[in-house]
Protein backbone atom coordinates (compact mmCIF):
# COMPACT_ATOMS: atom_id res chain seq x y z
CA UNK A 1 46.29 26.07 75.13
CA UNK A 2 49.93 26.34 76.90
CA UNK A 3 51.20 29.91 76.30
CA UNK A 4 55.09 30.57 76.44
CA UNK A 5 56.81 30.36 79.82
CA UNK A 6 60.20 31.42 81.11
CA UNK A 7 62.43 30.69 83.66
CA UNK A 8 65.56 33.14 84.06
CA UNK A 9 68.65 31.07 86.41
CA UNK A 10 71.41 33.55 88.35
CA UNK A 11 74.08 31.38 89.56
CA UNK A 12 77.97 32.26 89.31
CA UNK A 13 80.42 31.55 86.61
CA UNK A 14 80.85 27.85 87.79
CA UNK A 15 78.24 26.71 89.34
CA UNK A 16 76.32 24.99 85.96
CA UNK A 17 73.69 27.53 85.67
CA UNK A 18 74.10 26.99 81.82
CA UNK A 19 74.21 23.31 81.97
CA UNK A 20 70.99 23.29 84.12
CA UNK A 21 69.22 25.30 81.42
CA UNK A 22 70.18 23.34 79.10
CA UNK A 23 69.33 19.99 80.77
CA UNK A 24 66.09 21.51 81.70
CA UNK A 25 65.47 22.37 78.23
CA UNK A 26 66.39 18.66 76.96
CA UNK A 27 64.01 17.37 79.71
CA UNK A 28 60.82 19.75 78.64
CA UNK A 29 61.70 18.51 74.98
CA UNK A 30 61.52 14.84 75.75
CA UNK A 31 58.14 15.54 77.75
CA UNK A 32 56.63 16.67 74.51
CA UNK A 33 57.03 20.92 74.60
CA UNK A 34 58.97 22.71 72.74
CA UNK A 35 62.17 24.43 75.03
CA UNK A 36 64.66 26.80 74.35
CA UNK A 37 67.81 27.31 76.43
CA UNK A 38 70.71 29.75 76.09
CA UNK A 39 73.08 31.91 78.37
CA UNK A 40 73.69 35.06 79.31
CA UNK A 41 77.41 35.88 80.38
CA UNK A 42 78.84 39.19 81.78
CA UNK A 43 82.23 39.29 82.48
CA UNK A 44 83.29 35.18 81.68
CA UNK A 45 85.39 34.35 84.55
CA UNK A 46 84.57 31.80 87.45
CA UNK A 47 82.49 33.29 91.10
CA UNK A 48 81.39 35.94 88.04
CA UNK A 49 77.38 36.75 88.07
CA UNK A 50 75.62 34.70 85.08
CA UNK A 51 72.02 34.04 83.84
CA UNK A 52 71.24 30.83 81.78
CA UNK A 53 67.69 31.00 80.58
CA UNK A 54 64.65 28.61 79.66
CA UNK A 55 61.65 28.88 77.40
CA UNK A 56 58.91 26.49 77.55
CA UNK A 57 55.99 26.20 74.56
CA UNK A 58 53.71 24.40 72.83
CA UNK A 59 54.09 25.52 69.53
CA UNK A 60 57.49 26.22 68.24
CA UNK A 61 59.57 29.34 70.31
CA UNK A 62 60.96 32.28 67.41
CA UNK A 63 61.74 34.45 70.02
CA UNK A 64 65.32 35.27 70.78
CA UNK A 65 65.49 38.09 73.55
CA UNK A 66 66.66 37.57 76.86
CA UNK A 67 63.96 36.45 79.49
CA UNK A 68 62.62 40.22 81.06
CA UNK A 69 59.17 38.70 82.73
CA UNK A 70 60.12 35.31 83.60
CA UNK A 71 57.33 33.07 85.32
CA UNK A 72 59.95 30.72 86.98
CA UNK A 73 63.21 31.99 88.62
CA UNK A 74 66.11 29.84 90.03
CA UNK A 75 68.97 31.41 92.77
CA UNK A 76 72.14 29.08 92.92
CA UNK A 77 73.64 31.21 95.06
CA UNK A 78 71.77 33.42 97.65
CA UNK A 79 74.31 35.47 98.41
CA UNK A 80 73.31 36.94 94.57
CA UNK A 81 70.36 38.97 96.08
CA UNK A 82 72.44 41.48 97.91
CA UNK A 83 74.27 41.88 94.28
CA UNK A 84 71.75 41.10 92.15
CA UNK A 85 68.01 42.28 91.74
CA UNK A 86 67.00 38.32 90.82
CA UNK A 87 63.31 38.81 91.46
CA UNK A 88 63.25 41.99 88.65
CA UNK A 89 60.24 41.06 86.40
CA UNK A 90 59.20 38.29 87.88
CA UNK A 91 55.30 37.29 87.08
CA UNK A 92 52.77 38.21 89.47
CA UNK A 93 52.20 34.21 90.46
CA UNK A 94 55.65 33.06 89.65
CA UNK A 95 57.95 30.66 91.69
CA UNK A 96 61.52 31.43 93.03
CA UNK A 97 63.41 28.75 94.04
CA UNK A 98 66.63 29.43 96.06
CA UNK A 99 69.28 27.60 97.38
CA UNK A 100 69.34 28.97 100.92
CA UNK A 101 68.35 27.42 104.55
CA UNK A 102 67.20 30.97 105.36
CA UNK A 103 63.95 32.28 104.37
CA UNK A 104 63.76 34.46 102.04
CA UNK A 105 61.09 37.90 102.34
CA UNK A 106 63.08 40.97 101.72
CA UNK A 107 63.14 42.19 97.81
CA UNK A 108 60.35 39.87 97.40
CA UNK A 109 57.25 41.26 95.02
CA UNK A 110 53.51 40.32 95.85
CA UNK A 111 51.86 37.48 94.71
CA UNK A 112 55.45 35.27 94.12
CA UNK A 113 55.87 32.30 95.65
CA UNK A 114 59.66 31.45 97.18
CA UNK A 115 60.45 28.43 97.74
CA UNK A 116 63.98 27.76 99.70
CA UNK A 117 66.04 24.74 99.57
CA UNK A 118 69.49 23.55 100.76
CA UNK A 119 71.00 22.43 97.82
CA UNK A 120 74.47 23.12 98.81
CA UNK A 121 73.54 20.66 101.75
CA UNK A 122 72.08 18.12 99.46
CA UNK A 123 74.99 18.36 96.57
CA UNK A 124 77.39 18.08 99.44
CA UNK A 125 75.76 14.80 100.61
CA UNK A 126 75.18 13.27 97.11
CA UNK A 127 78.11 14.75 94.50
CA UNK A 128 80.80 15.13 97.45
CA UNK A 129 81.09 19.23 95.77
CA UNK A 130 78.92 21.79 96.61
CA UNK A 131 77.63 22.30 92.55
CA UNK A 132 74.07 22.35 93.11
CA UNK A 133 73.05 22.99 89.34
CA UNK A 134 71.14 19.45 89.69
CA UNK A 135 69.46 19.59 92.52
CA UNK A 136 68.04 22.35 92.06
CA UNK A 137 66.48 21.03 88.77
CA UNK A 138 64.97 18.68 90.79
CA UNK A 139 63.36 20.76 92.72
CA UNK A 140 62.19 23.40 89.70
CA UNK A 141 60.65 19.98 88.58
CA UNK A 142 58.65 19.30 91.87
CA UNK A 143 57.81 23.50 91.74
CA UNK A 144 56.48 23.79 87.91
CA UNK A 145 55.28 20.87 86.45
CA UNK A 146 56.83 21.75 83.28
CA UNK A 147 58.99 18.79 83.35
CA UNK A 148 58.61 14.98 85.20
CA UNK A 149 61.30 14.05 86.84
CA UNK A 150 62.27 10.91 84.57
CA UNK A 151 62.87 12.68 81.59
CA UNK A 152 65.46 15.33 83.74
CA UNK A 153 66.88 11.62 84.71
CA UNK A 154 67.33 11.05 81.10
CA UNK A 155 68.72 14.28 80.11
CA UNK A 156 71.22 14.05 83.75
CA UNK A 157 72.16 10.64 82.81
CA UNK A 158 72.33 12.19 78.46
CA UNK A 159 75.04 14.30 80.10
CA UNK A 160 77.10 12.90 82.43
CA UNK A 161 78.28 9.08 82.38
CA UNK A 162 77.94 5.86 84.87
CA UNK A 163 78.99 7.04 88.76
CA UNK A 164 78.69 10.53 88.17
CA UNK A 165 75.46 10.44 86.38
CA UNK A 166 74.17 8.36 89.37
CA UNK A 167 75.08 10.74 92.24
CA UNK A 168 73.19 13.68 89.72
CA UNK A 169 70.70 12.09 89.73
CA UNK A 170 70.35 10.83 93.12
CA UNK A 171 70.39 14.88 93.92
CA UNK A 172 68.04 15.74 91.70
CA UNK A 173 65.50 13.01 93.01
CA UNK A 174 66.35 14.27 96.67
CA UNK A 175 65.43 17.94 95.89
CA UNK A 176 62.13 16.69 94.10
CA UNK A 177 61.10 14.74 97.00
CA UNK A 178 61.84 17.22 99.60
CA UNK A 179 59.95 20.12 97.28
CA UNK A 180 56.97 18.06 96.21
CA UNK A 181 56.83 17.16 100.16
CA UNK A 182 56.65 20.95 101.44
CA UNK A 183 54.57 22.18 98.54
């Protein structure tokens, strides 16, 4: 039996950390689990701190707290960990994604995984803007398993329209691949 998962996304005002949970969410519905996606905003302005959040279930989800103890964590912005404390509750055995070149080991608890990607490089080379809400739900795909990468497609392409929907996609796919190819 699948118990309830959660994945808890910093990113700053701007950067599609709500859209990304909410795409995420679309894709884990279309894969056949019941997801839940809402926001999180502090003070609403753009470069701001935010947190967009996921849950992921098998049975229908009644909670409606904030994510405390999430099992999945995504960093937009790496810069956010000097401001932030983005690894607070994370699972003993969870995954942190983070858009960074650098690795990552300070702040870090025991037993979570970190997994670092260049999305900024990647959204650069695919969207022609540095937005790397989705690529780096391409690579939380390749990470978790708790959604397949052509139902994200799907929700990407649900979202955004011909050209633009294509170059989304095409970073998604190129964060998958890279992740599922170092994992």
């Amino acid at each position: 039996m699948i118990s309830l998962r959660e994945l808890r996304i910093h990113g700053r005002g701007g950067q599609g950390s709500v859209t990304a949970a909410e795409l995420i969410a679309v894709a884990a519905f279309a894969g056949g689990v019941y997801a839940q996606a809402f926001p999180a905003f502090g003070v609403e302005r753009r470069g701001a701190p935010v947190q967009a959040f996921v849950r992921f279930d098998d049975k229908k989800i009644r909670l409606r707290s904030q994510v405390y103890e999430p099992d999945y964590i995504i960093v937009q912005d790496s810069t956010l960990i000097r401001d932030v404390n983005v690894f607070y509750g994370v699972k003993e055995g969870g995954i942190v994604i983070v858009n960074t070149e650098k690795p990552i080991t300070e702040q870090v608890p025991p037993g979570v995984r970190v997994i670092t990607i260049d999305a900024t490089t990647m959204a650069l080379k695919h969207l022609g803007v540095p937005i790397t809400n989705t690529t780096l739900m391409g690579a939380f795909a390749a990470a978790s398993g708790e959604i397949n990468i052509n139902p994200l497609e799907a929700a990407i392409r649900g979202r955004f329209t011909g050209e633009m929907a294509d170059k989304n996609i095409a970073a998604a796919r190129d964060a998958y691949t890279h992740v599922r190819g170092v994992t």
